[in-house]
Structures are given as C-alpha cells and as structure tokens.
N, C-alpha and C. Protein backbone atom coordinates (compact mmCIF):
# COMPACT_ATOMS: atom_id res chain seq x y z
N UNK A 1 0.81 -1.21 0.00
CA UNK A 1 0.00 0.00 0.00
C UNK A 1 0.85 1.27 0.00
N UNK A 2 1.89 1.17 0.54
CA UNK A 2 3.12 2.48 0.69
C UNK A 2 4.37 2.00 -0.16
N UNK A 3 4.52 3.18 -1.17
CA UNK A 3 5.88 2.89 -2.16
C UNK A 3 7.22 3.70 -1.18
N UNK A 4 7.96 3.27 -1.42
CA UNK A 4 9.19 3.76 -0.87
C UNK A 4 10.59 4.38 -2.11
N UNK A 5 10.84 5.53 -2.02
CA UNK A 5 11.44 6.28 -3.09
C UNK A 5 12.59 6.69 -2.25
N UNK A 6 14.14 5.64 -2.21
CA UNK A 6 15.02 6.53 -1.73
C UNK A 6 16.32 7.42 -2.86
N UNK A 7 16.63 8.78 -2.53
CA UNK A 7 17.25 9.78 -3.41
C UNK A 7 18.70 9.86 -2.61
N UNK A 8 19.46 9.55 -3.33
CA UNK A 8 20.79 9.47 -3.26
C UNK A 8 21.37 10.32 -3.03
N UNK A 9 21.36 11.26 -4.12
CA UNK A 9 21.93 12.89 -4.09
C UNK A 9 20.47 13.65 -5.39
N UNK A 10 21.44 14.67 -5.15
CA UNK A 10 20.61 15.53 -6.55
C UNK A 10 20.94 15.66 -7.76
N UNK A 11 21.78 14.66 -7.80
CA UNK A 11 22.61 15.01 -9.47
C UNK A 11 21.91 14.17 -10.35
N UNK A 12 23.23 13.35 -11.63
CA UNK A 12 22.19 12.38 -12.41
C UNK A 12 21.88 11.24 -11.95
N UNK A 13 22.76 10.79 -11.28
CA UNK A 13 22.21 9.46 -10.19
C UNK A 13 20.86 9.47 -9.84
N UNK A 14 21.01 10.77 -8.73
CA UNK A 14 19.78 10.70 -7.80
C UNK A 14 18.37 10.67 -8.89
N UNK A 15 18.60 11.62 -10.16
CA UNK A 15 17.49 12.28 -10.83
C UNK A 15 16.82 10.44 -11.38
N UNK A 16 17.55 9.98 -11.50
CA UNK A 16 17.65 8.75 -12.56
C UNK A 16 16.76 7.66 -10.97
N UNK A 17 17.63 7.54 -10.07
CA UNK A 17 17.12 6.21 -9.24
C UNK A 17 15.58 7.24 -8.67
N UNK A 18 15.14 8.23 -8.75
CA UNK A 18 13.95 8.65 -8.07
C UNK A 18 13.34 8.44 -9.24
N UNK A 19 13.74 8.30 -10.52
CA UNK A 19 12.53 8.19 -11.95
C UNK A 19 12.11 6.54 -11.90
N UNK A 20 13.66 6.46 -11.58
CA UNK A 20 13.38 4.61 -11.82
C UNK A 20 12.10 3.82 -11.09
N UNK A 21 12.07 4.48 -9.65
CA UNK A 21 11.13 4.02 -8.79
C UNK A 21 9.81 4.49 -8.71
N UNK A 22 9.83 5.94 -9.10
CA UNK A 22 8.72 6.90 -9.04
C UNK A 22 7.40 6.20 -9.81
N UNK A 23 7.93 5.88 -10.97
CA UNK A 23 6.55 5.94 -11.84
C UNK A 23 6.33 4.20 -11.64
N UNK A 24 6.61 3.51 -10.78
CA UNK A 24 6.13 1.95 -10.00
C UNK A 24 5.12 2.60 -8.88
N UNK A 25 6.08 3.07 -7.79
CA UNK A 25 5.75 3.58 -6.00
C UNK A 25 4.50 4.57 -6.71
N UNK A 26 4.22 5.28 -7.84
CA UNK A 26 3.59 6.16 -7.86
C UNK A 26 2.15 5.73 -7.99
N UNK A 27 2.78 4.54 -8.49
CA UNK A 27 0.94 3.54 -8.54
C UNK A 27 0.18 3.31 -7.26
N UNK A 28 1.39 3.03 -5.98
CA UNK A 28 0.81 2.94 -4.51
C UNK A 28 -0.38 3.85 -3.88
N UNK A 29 -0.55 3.68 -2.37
CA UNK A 29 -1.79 4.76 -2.40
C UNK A 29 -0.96 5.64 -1.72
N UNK A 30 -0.05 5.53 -0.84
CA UNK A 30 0.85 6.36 -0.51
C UNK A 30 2.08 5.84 -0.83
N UNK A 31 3.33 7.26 -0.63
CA UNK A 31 4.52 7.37 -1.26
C UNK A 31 5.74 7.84 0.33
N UNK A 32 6.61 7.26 0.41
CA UNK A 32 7.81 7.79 1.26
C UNK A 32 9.07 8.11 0.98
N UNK A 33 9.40 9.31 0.46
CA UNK A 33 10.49 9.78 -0.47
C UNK A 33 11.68 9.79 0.89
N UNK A 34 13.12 9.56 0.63
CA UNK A 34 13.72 9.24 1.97
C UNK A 34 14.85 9.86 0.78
N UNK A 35 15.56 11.17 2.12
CA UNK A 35 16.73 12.17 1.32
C UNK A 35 17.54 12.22 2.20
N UNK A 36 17.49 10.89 3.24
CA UNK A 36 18.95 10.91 4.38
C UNK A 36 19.91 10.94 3.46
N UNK A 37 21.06 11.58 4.05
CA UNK A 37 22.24 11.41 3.28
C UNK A 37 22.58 11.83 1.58
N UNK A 38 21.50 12.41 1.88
CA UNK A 38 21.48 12.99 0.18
C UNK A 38 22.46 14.09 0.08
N UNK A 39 24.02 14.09 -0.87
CA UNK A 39 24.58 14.75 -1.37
C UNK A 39 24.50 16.12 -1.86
N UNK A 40 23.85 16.31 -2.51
CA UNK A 40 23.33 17.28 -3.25
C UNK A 40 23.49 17.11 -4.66
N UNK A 41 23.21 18.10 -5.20
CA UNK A 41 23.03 19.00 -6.52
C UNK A 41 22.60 19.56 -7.39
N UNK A 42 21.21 19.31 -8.01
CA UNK A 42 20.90 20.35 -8.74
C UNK A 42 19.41 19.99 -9.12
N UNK A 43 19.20 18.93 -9.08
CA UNK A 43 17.72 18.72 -9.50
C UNK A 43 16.34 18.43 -8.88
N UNK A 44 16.34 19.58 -7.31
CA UNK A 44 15.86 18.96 -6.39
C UNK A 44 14.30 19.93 -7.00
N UNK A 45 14.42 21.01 -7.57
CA UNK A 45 13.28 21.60 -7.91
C UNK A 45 12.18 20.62 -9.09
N UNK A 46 13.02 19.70 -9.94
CA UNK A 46 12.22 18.82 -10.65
C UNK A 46 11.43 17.46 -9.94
N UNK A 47 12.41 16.77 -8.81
CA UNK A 47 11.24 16.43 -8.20
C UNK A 47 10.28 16.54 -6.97
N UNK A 48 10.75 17.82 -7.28
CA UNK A 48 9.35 18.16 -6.13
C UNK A 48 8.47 18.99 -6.42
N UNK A 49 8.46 19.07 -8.46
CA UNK A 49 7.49 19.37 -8.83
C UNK A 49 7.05 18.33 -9.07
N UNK A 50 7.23 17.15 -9.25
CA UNK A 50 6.61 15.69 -9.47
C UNK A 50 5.58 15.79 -8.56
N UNK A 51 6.55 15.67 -7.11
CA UNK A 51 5.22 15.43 -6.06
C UNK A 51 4.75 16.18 -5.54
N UNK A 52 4.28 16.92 -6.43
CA UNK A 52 3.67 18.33 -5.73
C UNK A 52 1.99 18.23 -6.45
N UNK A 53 2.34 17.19 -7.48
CA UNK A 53 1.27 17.00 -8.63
C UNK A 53 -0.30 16.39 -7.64
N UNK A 54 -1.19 16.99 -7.67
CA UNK A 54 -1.87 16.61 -6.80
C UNK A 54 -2.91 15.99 -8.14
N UNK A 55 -3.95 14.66 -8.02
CA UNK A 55 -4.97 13.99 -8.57
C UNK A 55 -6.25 14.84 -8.17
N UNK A 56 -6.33 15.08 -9.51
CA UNK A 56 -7.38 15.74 -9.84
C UNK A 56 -8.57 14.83 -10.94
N UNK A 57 -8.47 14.02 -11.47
CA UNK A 57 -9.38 13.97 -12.73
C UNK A 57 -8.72 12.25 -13.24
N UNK A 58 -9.29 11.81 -13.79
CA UNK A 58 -9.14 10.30 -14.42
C UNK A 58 -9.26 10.26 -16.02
N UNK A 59 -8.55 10.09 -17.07
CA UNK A 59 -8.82 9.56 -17.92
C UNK A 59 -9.19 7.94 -18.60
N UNK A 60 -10.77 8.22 -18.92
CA UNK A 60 -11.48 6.58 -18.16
C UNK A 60 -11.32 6.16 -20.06
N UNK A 61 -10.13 5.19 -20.00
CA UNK A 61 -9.73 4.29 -21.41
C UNK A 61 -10.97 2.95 -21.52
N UNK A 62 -11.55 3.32 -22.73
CA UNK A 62 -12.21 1.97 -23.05
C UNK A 62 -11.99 0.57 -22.38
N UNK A 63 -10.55 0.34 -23.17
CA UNK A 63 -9.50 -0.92 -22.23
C UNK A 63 -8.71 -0.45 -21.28
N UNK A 64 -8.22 -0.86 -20.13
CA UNK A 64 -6.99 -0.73 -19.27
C UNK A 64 -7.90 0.16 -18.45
N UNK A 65 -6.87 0.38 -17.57
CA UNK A 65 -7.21 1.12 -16.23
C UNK A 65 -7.07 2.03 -16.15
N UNK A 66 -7.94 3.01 -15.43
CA UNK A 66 -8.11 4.60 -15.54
C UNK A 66 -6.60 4.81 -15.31
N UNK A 67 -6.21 6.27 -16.06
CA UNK A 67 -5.07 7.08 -16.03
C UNK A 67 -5.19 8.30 -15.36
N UNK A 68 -4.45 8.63 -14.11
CA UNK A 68 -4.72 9.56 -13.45
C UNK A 68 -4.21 11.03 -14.14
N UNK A 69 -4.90 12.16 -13.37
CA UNK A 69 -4.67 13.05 -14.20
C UNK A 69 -4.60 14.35 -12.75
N UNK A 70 -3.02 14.79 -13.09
CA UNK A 70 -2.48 14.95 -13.73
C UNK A 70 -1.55 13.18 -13.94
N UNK A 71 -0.54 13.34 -15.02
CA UNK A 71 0.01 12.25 -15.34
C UNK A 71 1.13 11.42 -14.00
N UNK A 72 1.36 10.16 -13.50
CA UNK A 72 1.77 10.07 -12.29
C UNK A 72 1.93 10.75 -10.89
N UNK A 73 0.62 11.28 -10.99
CA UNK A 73 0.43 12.32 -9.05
C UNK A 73 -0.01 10.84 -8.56
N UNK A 74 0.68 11.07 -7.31
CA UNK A 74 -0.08 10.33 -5.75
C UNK A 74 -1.46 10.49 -5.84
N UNK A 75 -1.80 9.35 -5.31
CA UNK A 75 -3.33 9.51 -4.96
C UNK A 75 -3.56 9.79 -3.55
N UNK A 76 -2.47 9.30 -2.98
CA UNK A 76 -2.48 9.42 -1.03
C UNK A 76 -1.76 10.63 -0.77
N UNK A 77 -1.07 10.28 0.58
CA UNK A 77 -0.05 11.07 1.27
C UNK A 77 1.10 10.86 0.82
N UNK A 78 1.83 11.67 1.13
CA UNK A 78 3.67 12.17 1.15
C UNK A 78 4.49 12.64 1.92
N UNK A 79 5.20 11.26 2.52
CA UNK A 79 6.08 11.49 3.68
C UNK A 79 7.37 11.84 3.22
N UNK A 80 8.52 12.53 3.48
CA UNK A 80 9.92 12.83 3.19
C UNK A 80 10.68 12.17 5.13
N UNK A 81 11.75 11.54 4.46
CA UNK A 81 12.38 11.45 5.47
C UNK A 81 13.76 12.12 5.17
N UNK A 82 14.46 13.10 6.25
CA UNK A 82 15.72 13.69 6.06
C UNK A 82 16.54 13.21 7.14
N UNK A 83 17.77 13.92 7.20
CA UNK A 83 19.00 13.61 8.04
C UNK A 83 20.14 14.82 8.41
N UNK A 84 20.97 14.49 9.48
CA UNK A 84 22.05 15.72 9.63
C UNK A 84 22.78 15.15 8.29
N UNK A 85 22.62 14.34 7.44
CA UNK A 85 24.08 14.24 6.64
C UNK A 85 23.12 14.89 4.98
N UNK A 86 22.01 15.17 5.20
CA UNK A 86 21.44 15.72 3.84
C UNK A 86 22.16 17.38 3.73
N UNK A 87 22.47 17.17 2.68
CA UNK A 87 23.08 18.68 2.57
C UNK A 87 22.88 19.37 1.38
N UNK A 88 23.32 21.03 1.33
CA UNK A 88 22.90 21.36 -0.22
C UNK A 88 21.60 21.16 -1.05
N UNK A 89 21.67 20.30 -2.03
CA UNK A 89 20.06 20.27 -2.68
C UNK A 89 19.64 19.62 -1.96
N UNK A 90 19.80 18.76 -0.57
CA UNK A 90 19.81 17.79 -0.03
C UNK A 90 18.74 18.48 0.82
N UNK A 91 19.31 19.82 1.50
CA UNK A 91 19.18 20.82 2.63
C UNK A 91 17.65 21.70 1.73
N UNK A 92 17.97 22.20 0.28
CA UNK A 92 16.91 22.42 -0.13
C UNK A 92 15.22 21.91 -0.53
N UNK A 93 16.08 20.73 -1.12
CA UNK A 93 14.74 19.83 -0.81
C UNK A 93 13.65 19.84 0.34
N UNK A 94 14.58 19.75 1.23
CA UNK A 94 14.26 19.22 2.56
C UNK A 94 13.26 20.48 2.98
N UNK A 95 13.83 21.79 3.07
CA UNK A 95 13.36 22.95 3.25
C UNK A 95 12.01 23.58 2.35
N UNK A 96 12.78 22.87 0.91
CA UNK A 96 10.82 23.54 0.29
C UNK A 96 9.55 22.27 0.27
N UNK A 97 10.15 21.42 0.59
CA UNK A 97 9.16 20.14 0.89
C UNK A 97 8.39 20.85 1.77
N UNK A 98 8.65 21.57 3.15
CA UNK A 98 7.93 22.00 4.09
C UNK A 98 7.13 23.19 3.78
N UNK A 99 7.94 24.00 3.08
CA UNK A 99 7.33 25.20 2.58
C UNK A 99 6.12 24.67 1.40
N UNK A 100 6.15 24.10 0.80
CA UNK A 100 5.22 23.67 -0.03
C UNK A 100 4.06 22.49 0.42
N UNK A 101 4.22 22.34 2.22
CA UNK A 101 3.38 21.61 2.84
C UNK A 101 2.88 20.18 1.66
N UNK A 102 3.79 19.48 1.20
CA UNK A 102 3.51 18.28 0.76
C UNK A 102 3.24 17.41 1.61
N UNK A 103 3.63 17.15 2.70
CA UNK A 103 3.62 16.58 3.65
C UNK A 103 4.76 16.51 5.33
N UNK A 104 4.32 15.63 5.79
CA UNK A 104 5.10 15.34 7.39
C UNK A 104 6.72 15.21 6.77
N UNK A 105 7.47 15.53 7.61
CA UNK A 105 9.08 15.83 6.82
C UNK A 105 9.68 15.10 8.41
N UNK A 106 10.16 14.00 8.29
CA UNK A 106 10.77 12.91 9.87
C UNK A 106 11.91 12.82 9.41
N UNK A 107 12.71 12.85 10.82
CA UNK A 107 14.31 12.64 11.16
C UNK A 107 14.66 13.57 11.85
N UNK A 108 16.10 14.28 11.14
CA UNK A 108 16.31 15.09 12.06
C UNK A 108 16.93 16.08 11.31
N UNK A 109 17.36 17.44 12.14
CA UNK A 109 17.89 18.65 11.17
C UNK A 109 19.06 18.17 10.21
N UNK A 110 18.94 18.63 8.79
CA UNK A 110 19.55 19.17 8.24
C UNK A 110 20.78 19.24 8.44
N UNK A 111 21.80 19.35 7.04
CA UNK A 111 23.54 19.77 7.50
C UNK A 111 23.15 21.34 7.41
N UNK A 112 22.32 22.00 6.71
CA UNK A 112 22.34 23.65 6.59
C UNK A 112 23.91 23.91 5.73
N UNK A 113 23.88 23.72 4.86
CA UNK A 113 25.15 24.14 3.86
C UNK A 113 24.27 24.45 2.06
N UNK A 114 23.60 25.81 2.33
CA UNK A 114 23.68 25.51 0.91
C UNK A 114 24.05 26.93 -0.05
N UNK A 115 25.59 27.35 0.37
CA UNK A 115 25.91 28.08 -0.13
C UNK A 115 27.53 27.29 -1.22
N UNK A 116 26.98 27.64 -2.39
CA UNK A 116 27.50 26.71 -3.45
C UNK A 116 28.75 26.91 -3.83
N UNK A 117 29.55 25.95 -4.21
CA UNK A 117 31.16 26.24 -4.70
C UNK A 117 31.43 25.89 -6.09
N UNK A 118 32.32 25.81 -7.04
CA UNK A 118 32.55 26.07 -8.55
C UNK A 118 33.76 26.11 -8.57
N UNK A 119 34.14 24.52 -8.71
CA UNK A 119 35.43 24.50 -9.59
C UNK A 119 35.96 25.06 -10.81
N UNK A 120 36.68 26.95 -10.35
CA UNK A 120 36.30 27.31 -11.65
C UNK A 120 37.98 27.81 -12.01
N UNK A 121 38.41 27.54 -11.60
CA UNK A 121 40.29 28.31 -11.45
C UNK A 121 41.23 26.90 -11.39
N UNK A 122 41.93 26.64 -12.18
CA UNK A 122 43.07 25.64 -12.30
C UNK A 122 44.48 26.43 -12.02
N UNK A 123 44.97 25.83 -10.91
CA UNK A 123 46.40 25.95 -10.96
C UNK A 123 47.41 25.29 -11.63
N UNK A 124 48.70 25.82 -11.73
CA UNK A 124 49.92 25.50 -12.27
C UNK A 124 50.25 23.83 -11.62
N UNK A 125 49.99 23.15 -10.83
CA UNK A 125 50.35 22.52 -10.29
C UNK A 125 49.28 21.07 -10.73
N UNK A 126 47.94 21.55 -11.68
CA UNK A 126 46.74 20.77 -12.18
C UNK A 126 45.88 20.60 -10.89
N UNK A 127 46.19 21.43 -9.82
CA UNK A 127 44.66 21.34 -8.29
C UNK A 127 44.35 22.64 -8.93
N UNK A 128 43.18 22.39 -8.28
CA UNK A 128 42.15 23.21 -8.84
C UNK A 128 41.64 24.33 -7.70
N UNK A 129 40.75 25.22 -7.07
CA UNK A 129 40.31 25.96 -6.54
C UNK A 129 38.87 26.16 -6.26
N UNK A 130 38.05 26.23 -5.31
CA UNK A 130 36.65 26.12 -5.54
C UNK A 130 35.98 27.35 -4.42
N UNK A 131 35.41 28.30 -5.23
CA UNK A 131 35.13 29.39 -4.78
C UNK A 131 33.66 29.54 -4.27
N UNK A 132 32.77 30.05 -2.91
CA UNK A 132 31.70 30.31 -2.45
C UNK A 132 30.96 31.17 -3.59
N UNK A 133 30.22 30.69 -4.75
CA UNK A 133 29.73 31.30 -5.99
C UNK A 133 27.95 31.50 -5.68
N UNK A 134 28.00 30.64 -5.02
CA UNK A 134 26.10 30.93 -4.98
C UNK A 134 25.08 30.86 -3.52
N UNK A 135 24.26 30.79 -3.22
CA UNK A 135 23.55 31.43 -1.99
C UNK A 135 22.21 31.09 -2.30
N UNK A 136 21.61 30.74 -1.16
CA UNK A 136 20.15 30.26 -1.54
C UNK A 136 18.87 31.09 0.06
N UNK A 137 18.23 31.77 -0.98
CA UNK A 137 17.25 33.06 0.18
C UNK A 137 16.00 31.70 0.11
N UNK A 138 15.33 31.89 0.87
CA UNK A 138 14.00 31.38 1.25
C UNK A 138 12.88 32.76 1.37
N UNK A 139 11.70 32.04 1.56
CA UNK A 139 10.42 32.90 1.61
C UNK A 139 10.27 33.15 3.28
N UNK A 140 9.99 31.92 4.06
CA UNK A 140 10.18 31.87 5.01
C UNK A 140 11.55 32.29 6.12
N UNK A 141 12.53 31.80 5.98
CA UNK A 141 13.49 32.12 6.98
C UNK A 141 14.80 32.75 6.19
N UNK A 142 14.50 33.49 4.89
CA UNK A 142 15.57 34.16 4.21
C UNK A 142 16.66 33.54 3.84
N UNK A 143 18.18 33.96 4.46
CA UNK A 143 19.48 33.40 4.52
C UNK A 143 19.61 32.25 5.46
N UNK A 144 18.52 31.68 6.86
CA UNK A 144 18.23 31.41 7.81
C UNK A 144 18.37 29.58 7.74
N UNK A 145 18.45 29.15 6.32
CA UNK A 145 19.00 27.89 6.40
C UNK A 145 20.46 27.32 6.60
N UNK A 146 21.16 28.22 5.93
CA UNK A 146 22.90 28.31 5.91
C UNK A 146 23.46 28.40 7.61
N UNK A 147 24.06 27.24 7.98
CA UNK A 147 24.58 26.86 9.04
C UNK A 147 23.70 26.20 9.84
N UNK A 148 22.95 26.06 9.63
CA UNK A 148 21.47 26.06 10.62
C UNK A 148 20.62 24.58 9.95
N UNK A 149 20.29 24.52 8.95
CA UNK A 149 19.51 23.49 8.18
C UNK A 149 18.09 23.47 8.58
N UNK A 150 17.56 22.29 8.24
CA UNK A 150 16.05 22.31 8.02
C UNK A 150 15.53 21.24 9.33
N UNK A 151 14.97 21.80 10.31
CA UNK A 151 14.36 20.92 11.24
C UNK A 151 13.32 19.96 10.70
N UNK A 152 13.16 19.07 11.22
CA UNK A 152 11.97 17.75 10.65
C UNK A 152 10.69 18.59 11.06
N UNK A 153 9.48 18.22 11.19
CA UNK A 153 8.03 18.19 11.87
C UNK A 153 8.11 16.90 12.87
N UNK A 154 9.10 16.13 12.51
CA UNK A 154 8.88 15.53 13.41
C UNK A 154 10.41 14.63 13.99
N UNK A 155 10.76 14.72 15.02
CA UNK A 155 12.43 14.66 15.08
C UNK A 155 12.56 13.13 15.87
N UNK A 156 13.11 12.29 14.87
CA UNK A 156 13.51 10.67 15.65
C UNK A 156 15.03 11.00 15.24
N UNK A 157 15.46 10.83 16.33
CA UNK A 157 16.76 9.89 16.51
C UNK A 157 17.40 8.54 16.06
N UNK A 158 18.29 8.92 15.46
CA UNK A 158 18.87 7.54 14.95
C UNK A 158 19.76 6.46 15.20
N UNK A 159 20.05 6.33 16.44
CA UNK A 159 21.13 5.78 17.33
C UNK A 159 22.10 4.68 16.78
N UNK A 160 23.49 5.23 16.99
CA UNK A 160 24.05 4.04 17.18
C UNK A 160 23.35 2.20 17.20
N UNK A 161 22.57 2.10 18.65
CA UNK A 161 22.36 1.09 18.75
C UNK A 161 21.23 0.28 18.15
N UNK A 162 20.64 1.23 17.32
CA UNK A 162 19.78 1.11 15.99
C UNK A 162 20.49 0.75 14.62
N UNK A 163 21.77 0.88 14.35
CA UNK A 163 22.28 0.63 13.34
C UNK A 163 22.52 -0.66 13.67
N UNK A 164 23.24 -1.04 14.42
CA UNK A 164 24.15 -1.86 14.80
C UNK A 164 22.96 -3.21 15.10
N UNK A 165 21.41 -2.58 15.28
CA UNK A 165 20.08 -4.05 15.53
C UNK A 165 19.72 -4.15 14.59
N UNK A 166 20.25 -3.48 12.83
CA UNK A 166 19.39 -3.27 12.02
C UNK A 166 17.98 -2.70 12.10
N UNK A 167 18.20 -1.87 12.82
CA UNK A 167 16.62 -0.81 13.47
C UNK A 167 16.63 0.20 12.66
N UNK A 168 15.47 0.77 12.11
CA UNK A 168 15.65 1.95 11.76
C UNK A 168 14.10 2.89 11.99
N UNK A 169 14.78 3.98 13.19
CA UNK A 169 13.63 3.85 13.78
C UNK A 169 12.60 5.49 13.06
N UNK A 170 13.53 6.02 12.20
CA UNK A 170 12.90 6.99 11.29
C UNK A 170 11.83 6.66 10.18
N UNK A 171 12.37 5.37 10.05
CA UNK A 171 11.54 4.87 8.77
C UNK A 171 10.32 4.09 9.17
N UNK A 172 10.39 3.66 10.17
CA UNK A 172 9.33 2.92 11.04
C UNK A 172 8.48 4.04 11.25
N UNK A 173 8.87 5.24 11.70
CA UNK A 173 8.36 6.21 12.33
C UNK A 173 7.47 6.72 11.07
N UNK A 174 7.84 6.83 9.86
CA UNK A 174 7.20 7.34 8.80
C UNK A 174 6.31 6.12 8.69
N UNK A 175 6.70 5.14 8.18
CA UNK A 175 5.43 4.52 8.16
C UNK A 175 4.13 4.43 9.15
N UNK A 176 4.75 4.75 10.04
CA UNK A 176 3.48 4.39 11.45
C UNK A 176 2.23 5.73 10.93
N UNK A 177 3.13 7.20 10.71
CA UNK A 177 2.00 8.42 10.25
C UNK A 177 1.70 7.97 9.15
N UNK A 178 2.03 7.28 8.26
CA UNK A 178 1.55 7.57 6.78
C UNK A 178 0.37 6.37 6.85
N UNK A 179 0.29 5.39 7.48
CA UNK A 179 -0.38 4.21 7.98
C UNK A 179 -1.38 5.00 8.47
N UNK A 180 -1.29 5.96 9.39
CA UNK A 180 -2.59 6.54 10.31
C UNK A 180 -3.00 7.67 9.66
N UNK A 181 -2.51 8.29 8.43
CA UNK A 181 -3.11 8.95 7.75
C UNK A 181 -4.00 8.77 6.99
N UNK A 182 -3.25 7.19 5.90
CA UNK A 182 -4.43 6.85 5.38
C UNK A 182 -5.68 6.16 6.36
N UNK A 183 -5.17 5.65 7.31
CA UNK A 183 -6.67 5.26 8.26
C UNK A 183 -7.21 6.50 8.31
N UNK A 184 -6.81 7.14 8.58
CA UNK A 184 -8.14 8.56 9.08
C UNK A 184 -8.48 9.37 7.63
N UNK A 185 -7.93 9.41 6.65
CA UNK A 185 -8.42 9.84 5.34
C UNK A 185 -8.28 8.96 3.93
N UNK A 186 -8.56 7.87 4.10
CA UNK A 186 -8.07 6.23 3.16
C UNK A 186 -8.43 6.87 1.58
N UNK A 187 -6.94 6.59 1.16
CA UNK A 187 -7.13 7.55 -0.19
C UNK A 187 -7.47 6.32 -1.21
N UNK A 188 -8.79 6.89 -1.82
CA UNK A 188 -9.57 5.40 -2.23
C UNK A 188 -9.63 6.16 -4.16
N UNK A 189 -9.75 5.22 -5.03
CA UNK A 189 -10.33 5.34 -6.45
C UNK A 189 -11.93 5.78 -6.46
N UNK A 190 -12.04 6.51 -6.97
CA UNK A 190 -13.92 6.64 -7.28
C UNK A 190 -14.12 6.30 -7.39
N UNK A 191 -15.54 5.98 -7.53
CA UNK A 191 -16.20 4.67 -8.44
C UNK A 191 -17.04 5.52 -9.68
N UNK A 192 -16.05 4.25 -10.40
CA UNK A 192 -16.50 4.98 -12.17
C UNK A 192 -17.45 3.90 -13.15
N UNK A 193 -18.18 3.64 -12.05
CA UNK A 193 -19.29 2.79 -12.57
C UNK A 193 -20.51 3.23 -13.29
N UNK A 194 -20.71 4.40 -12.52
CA UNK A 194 -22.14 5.20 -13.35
C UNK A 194 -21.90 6.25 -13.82
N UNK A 195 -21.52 5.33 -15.31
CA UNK A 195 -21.13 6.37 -16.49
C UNK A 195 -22.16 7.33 -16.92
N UNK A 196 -22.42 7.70 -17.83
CA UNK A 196 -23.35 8.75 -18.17
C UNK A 196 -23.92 8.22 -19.72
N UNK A 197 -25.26 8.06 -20.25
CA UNK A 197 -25.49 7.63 -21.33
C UNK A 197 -25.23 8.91 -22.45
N UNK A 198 -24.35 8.37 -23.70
CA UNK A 198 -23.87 9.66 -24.05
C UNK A 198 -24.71 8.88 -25.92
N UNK A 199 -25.46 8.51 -26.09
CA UNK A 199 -25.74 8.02 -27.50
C UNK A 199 -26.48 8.92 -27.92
N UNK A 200 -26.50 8.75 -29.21
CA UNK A 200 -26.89 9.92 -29.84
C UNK A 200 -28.25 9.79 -30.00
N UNK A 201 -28.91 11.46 -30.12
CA UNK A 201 -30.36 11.10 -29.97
C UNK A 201 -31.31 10.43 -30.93
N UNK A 202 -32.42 9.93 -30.95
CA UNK A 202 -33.36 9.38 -31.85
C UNK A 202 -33.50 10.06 -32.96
C-alpha cells in the first residue's frame, strides 16, 4: 500500500534512481520519499514538482485502467524522510518540501550548507580551486538555512544502537504516520461505474 522512493543525491544518479522508482511507487496509495544522506546537486526543484502534482481527474480508457490526471500524481499522502548528513540540494529539498506543505518531513535537522562552490580556477600545479559562488534566500526564513539546516516536523533519533540491531527507527516512524493517515483519510479510487449515457439522440 506504501511505495518507498530513496534519493541518493541531486545530481544524475539521484534524478535517474527517483525516476526509476517513481513511476512503480507512484501507482501505490501512498509514497515515502527518503533524502537521508542525500549529497546534493541540482535537481531537487524537478522532483518536487513531481510530487507536488496533486490527482485531480481520471482519464477513463475503453481498455486498461483509468489514467490519473495529472500524469503520475499520488493519490495518497507524502512522507519525506531527512538527516544531519542531507546537505545542499539535499538541505533544499528538505526545506521547500515544508514550505510547499507536501507533507510530514521525519528525522532530524539538516547539514544547513547551501551556499555553493565552482570549480572554476586551475592551478599551475593541475589542483584546482573552488570558490563560495552561490547562496540560496528562502520565503520563510531568508538566509536562515545556511549553518542552521532544516528541522523535521517531526524529530527521531537515529542511534548508534539502531544501526548496529538493524533498526531503523525513522523509517518505522514514517510509516506508522503515513499508515494513520491513510486510516483517518483512506485515499480510495472513485467509483467509475455510473457512467453517463452519451448516445446519440433518436
């Protein structure tokens, strides 16, 4: 009933293993996008216009099974799980997920680093140089992510002695809300049984 979508970083990796899974998990009734440890880089605004896509409308095919509309939106809820080691697009994600109230955001703060560097100067020696080139403002807390990062809605701890039991008690933790979400609002298909007689008149 719950797809699970974990994002690596933000580059082509990440863009690629969140497509790979997305349009399977997207069939589920709910979705748990998980950006612990996410690297960064650059493509965090494309998917979180994905899941931002809210179901609106069905395209009802003669054969096969209705096609939701817009094209792969959730039909349920949308949990994000983050981490202190998400950083950069990692840190942004994390931050407009909340601002764009997609859903409950579990773990714990943020690295708060997302002022950008650019390997852009080669030395004589072939090392290179990487200069503080870019800066990221918010609506909400301005410059206020940089050093600081993105607090959860909801903050589990990840202990040592959770790694070490194979526990993982963030992800448990997401499932337990996304479980009691859909109990209290069970995101169901319409029923597209009573079509409408559309024949032409006498």
């Amino acid at each position: 009933r719950v797809g699970y979508i974990h994002v690596p970083n933000m580059g082509p990796e990440g863009y690629s293993e969140f497509h790979r899974y997305y349009f399977a998990e997207a069939e589920k009734e709910s979705v748990i996008v998980d950006v612990r440890y996410n690297g960064g880089g650059h493509v965090s605004q494309l998917l979180l216009e994905k899941l931002s896509r809210k179901r609106i409308a069905y395209n009802i095919n003669r054969w096969g099974a209705p096609e939701p509309y817009p094209s792969d939106s959730i039909l349920g809820s949308v949990i994000a799980i983050t981490n202190e080691y998400a950083g950069s697009d990692g840190d942004i994600f994390s931050h407009c997920y909340k601002i764009m109230k997609l859903g409950k955001l579990v773990g714990k703060r943020t690295w708060g680093g997302v002022v950008g560097i650019w390997p852009r100067h080669k030395m004589v020696d072939g090392s290179m140089t990487t200069q503080p080139e870019f800066s990221f403002w918010f609506v909400d807390v301005g410059w206020g992510v940089e050093n600081y990062g993105t607090a959860p809605d909801v903050e589990i701890e990840y202990k040592p002695q959770d790694w070490v039991n194979g526990i993982d008690p963030q992800l448990a933790k997401s499932i337990e809300l996304i479980m009691s979400e859909m109990s209290t609002k069970p995101p169901k298909l319409p029923n597209f049984g009573d079509l409408p007689k559309l024949n032409l008149p006498d």
